[in-house]
C-alpha atoms as a PDB file:
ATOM      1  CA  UNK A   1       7.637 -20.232  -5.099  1.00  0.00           C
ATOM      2  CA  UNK A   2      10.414 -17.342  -6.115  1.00  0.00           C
ATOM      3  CA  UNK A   3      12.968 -16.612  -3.381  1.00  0.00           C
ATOM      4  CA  UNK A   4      15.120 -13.397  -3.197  1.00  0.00           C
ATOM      5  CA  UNK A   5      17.365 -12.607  -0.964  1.00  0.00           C
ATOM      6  CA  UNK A   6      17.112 -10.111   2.198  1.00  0.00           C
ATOM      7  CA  UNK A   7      19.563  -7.359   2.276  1.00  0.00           C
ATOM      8  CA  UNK A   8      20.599  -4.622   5.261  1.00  0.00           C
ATOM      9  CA  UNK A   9      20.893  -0.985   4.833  1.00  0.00           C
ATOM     10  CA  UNK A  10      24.680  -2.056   4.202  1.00  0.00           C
ATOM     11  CA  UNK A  11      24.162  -4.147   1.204  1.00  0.00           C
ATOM     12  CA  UNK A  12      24.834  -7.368   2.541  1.00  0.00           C
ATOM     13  CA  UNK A  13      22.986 -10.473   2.463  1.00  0.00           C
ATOM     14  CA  UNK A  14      21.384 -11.019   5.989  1.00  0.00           C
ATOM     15  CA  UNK A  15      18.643 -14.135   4.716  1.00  0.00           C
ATOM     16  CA  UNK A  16      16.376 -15.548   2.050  1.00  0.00           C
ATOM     17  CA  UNK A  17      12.412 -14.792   1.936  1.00  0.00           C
ATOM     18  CA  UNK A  18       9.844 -16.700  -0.197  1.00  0.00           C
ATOM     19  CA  UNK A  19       7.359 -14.662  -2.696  1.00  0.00           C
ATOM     20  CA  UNK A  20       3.910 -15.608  -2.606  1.00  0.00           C
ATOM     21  CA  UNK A  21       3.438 -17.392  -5.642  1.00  0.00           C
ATOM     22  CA  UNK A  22      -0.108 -15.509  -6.151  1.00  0.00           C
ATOM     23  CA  UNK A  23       1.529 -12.107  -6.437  1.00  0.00           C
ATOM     24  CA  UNK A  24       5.041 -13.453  -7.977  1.00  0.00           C
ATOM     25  CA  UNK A  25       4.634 -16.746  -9.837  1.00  0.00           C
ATOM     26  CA  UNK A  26       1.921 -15.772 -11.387  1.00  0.00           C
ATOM     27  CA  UNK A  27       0.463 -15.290 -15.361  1.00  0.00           C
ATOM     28  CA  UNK A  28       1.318 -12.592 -17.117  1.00  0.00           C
ATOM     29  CA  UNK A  29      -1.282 -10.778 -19.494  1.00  0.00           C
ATOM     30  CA  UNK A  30       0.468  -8.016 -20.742  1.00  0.00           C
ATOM     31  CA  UNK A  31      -3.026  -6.721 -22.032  1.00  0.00           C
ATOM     32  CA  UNK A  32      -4.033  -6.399 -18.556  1.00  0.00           C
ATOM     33  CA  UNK A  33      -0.969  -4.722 -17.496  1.00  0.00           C
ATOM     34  CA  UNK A  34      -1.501  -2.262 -20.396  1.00  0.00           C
ATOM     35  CA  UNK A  35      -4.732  -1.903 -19.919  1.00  0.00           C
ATOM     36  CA  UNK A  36      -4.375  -0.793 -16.034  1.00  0.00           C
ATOM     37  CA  UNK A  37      -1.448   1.634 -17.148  1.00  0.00           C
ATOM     38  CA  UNK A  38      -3.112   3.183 -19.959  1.00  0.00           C
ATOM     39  CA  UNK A  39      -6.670   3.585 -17.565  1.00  0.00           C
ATOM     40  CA  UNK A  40      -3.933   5.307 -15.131  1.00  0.00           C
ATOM     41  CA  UNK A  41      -2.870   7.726 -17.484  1.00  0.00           C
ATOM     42  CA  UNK A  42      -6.010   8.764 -18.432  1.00  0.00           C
ATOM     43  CA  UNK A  43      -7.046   9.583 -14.711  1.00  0.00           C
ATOM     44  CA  UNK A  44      -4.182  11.766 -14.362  1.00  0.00           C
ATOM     45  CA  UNK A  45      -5.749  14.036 -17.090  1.00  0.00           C
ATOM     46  CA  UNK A  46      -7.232  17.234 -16.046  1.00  0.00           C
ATOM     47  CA  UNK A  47      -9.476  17.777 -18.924  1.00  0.00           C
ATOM     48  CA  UNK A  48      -9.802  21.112 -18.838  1.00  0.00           C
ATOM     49  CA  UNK A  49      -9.427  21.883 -22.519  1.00  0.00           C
ATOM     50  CA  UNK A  50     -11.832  24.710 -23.364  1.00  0.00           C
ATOM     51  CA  UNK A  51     -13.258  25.880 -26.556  1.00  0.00           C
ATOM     52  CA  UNK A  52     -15.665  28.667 -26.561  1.00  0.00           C
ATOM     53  CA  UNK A  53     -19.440  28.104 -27.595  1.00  0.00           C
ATOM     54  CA  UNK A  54     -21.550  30.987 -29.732  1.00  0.00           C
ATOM     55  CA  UNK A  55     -22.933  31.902 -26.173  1.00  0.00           C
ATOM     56  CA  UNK A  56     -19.396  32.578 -24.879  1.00  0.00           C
ATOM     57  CA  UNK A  57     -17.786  34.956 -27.482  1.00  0.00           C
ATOM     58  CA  UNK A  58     -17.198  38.134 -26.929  1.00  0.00           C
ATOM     59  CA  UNK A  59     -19.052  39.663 -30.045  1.00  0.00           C
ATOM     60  CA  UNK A  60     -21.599  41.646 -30.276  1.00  0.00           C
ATOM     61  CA  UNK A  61     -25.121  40.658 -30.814  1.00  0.00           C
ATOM     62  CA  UNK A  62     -25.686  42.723 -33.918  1.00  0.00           C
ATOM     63  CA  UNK A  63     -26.924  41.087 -36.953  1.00  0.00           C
ATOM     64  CA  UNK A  64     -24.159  40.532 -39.192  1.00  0.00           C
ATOM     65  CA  UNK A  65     -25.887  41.516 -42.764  1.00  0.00           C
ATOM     66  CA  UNK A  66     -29.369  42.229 -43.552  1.00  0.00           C
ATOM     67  CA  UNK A  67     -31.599  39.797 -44.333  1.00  0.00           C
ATOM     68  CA  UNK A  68     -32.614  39.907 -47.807  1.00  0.00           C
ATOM     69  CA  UNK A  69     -30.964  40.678 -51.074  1.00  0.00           C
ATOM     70  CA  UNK A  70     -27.168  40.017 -50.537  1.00  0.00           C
ATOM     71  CA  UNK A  71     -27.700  36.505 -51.979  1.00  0.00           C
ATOM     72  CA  UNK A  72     -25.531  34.864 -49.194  1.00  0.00           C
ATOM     73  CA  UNK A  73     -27.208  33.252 -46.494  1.00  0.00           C
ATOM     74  CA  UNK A  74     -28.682  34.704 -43.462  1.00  0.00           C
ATOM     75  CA  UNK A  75     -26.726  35.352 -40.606  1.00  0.00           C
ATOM     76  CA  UNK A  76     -28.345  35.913 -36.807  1.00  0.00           C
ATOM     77  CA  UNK A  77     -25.056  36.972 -35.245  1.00  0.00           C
ATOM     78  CA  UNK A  78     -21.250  37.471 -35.861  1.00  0.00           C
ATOM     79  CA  UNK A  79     -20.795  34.802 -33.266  1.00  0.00           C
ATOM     80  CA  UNK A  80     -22.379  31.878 -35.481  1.00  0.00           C
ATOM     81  CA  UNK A  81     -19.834  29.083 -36.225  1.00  0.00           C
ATOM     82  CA  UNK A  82     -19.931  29.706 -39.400  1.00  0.00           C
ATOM     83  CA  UNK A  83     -18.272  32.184 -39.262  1.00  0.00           C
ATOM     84  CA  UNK A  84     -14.340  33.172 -38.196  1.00  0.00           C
ATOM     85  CA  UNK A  85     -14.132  33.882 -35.441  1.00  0.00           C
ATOM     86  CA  UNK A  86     -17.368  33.052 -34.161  1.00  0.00           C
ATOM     87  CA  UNK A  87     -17.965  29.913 -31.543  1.00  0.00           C
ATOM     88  CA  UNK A  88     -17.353  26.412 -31.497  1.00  0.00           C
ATOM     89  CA  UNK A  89     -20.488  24.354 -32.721  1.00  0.00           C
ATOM     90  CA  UNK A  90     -19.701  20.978 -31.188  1.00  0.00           C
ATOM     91  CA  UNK A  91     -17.380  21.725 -28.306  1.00  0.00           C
ATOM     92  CA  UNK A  92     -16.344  19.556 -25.891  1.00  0.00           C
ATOM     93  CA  UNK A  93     -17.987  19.209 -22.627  1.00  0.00           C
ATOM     94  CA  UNK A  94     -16.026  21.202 -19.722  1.00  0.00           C
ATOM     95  CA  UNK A  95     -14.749  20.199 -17.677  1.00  0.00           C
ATOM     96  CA  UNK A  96     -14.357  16.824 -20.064  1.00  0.00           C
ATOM     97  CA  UNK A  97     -14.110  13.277 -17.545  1.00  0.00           C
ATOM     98  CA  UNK A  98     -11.435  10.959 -18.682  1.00  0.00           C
ATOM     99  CA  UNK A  99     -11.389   8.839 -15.573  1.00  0.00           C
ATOM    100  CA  UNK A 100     -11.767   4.909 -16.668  1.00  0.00           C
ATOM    101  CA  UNK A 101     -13.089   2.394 -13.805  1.00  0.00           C
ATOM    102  CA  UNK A 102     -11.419  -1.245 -14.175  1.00  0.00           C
ATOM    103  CA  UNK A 103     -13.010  -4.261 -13.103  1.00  0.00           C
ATOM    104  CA  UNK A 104     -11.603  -5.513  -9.457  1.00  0.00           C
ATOM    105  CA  UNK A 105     -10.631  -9.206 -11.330  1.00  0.00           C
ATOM    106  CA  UNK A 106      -8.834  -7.150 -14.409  1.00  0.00           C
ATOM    107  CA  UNK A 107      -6.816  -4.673 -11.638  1.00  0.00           C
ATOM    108  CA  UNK A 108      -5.941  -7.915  -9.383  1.00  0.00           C
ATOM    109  CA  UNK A 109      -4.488  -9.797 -12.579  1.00  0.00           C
ATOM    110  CA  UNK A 110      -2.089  -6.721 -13.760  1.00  0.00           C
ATOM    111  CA  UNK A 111      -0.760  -6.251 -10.635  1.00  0.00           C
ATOM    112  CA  UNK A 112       0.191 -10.039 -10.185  1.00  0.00           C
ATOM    113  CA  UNK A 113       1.524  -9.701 -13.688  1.00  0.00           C
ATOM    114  CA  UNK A 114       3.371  -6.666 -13.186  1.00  0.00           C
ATOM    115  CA  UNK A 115       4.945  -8.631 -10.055  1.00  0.00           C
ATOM    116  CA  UNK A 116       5.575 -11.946 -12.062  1.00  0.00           C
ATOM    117  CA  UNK A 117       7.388  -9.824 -14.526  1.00  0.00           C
ATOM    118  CA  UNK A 118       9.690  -8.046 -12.227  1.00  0.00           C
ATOM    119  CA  UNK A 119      10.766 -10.758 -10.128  1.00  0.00           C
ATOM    120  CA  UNK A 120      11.350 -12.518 -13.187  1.00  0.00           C
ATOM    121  CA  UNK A 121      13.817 -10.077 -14.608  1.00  0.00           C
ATOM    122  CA  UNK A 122      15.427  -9.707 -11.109  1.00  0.00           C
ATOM    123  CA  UNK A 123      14.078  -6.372 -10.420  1.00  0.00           C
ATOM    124  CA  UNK A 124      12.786  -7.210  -6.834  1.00  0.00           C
ATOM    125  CA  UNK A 125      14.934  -6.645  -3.492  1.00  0.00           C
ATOM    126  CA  UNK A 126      13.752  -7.245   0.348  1.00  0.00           C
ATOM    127  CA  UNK A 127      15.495  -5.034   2.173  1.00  0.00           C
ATOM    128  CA  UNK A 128      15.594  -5.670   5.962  1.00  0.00           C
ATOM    129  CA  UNK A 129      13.542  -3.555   8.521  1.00  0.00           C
ATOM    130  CA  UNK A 130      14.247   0.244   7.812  1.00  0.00           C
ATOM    131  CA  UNK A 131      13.771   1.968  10.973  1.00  0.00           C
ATOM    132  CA  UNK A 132      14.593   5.583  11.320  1.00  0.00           C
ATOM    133  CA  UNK A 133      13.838   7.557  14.364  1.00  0.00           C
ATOM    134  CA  UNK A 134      14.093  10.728  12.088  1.00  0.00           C
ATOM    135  CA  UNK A 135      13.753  11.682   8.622  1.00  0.00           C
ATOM    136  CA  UNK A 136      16.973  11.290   7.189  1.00  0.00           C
ATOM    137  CA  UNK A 137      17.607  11.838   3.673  1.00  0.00           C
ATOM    138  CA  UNK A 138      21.297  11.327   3.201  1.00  0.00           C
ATOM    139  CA  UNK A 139      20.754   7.864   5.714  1.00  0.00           C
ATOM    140  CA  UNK A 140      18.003   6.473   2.160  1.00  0.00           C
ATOM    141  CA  UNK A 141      20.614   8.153  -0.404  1.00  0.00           C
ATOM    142  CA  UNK A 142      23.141   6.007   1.368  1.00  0.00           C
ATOM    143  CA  UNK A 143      21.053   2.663   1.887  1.00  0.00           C
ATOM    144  CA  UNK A 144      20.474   2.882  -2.185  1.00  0.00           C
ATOM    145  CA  UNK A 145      24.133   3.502  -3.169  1.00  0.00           C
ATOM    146  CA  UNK A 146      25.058   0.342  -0.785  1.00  0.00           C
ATOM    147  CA  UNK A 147      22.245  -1.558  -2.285  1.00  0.00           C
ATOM    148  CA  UNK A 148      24.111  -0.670  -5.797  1.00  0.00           C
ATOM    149  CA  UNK A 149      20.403   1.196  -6.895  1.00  0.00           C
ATOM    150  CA  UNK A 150      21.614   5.249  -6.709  1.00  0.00           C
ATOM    151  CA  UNK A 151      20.878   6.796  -9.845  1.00  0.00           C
ATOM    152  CA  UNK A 152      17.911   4.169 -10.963  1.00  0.00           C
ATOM    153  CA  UNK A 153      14.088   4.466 -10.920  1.00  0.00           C
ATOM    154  CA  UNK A 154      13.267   2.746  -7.134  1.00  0.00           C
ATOM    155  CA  UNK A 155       9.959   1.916  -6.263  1.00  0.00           C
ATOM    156  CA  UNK A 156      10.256   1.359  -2.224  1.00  0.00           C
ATOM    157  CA  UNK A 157       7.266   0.177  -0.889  1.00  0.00           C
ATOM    158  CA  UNK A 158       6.443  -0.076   3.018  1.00  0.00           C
ATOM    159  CA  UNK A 159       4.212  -2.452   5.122  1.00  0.00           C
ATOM    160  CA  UNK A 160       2.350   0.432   6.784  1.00  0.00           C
ATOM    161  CA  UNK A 161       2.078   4.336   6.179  1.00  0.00           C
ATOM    162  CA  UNK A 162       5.803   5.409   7.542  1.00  0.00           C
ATOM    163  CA  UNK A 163       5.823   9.463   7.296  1.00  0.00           C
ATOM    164  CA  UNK A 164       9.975   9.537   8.578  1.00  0.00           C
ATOM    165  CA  UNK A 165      10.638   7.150   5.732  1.00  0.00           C
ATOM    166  CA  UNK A 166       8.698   8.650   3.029  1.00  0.00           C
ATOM    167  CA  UNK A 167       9.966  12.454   4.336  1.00  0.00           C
ATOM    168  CA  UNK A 168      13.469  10.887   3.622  1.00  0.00           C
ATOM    169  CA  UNK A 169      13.166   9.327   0.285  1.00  0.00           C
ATOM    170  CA  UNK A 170      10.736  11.791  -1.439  1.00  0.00           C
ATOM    171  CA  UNK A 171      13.542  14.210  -2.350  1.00  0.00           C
ATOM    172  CA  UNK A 172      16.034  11.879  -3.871  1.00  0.00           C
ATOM    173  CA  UNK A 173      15.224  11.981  -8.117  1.00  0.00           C
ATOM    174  CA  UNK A 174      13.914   8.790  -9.348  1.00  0.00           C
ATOM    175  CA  UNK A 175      12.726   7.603  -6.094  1.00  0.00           C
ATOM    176  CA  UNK A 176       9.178   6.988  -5.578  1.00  0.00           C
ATOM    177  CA  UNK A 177       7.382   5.395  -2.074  1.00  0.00           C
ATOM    178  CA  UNK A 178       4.195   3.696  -1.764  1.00  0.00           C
ATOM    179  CA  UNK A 179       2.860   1.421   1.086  1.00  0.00           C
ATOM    180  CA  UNK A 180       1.665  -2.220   0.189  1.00  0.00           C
ATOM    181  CA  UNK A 181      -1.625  -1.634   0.404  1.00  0.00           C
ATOM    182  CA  UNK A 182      -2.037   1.283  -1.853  1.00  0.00           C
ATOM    183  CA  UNK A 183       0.966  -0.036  -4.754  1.00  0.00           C
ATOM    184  CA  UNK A 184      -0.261   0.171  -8.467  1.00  0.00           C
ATOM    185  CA  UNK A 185       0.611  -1.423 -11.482  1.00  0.00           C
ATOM    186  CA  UNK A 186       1.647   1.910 -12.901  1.00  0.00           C
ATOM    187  CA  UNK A 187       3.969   2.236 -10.108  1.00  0.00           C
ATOM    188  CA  UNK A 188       5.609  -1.545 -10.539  1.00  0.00           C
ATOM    189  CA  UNK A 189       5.955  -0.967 -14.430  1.00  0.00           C
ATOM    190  CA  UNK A 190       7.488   2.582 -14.360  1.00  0.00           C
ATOM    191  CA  UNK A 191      10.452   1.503 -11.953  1.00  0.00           C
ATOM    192  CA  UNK A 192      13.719   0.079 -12.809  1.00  0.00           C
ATOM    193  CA  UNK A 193      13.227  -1.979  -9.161  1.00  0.00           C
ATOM    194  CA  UNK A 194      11.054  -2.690  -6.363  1.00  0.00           C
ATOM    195  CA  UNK A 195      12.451  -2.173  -3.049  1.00  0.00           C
ATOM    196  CA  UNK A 196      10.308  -4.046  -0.764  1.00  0.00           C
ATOM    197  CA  UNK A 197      10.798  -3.878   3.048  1.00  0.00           C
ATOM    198  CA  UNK A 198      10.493  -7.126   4.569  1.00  0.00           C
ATOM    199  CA  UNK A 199       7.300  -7.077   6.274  1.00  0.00           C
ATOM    200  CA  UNK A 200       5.665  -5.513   2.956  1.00  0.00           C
ATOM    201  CA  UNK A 201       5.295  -9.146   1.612  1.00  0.00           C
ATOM    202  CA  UNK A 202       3.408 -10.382   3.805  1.00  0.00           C
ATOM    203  CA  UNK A 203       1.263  -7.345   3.777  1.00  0.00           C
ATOM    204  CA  UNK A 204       1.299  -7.395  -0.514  1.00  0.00           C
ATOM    205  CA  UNK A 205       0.137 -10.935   0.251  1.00  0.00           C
ATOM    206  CA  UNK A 206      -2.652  -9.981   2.737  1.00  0.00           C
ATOM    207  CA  UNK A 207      -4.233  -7.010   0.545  1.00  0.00           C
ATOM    208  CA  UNK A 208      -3.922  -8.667  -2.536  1.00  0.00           C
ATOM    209  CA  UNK A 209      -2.961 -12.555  -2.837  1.00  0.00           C
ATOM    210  CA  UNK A 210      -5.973 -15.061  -3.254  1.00  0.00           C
ATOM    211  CA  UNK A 211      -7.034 -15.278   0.384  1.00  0.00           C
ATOM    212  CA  UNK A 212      -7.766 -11.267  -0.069  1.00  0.00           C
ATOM    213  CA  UNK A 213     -11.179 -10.129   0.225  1.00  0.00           C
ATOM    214  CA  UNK A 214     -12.979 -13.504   0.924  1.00  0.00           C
END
């Protein structure tokens, strides 16, 4: 079972803290992982490309040539797409659904492996209790400097939903806050390190270890 140290808002060692070995000692299937980032991608998309059917242009309805005796073919309206200018035969559907739904088993195994991977490459810090009794963002830009992490992607993730801690962390660049229940692969994989406050383990372990869900 990995073991990482616990640090204060200072910087300084204060303890030690064990990983679940589920979520950090686990596996890692780096088709999963890129599977779960490349179905997040595609459910950012908006899809709202638009190409215009023969319905939609603004032409008029006239008939373009008469009927017999040109020796081309016939053509019903200017709009036809066969001609330029005229609509799209085979558009695509608007607006177009790129959303992809993973299996529960193949999302459970690329977060674990996302995990394995970054506490493996040292890229996971507990940092002790972070209590603010106001948003404060210059109090976060200072606990990162101290922690030797200004400047670097930082994934923080809480145990619960903690609105003065996100307020103060969701201006700094590079700096991106989720809660333990609601972390994504995407999320682990795009950061440089995971900030995890101390009673988020437990809470990663609940919502997502093997005991989760049975």
């Amino acid at each position: 079972m990995p073991s990482v140290d616990i640090v204060s808002i200072a910087g300084e060692k204060v303890g030690t803290v064990e990983l679940p070995a589920s979520l950090f000692d686990s596996r890692i299937s780096e088709s999963a992982v890129h599977t779960a980032v490349v179905a997040y991608e595609a459910n950012q998309r908006q899809g709202n490309a638009s190409v215009k059917s023969r319905s939609e242009t603004a032409y008029s309805g006239k008939k373009h040539h008469r009927q017999k005796g040109t020796g081309g073919a016939r053509r019903g309206t200017v709009s036809s797409p066969l001609l330029r200018g005229g609509g799209v035969a085979f558009g695509l559907p608007k607006p177009r659904d790129y959303r992809t739904k993973l299996p529960r088993s193949l999302r459970k195994q690329a977060l674990r492996s996302a995990l394995t991977s970054a506490a493996q490459e040292n890229q996971v810090v507990v940092q002790q209790a972070f209590a603010l009794d106001k948003p404060s963002t210059s109090t976060f830009a200072n606990m990162l400097t101290a922690c030797g992490l200004a400047g670097r992607k930082v994934l923080f993730v809480t145990a619960g939903n903690s609105p003065d801690v996100m307020r103060s962390g969701r201006n700094i660049p590079g700096v991106q806050i989720r809660t333990a229940g609601t972390v994504g692969t995407y999320d682990i994989v795009a950061a440089d390190v995971m900030v995890l406050e101390e009673g988020a383990v437990s809470v990663l372990d609940q919502v997502h270890g093997d005991d989760a869900g049975q």
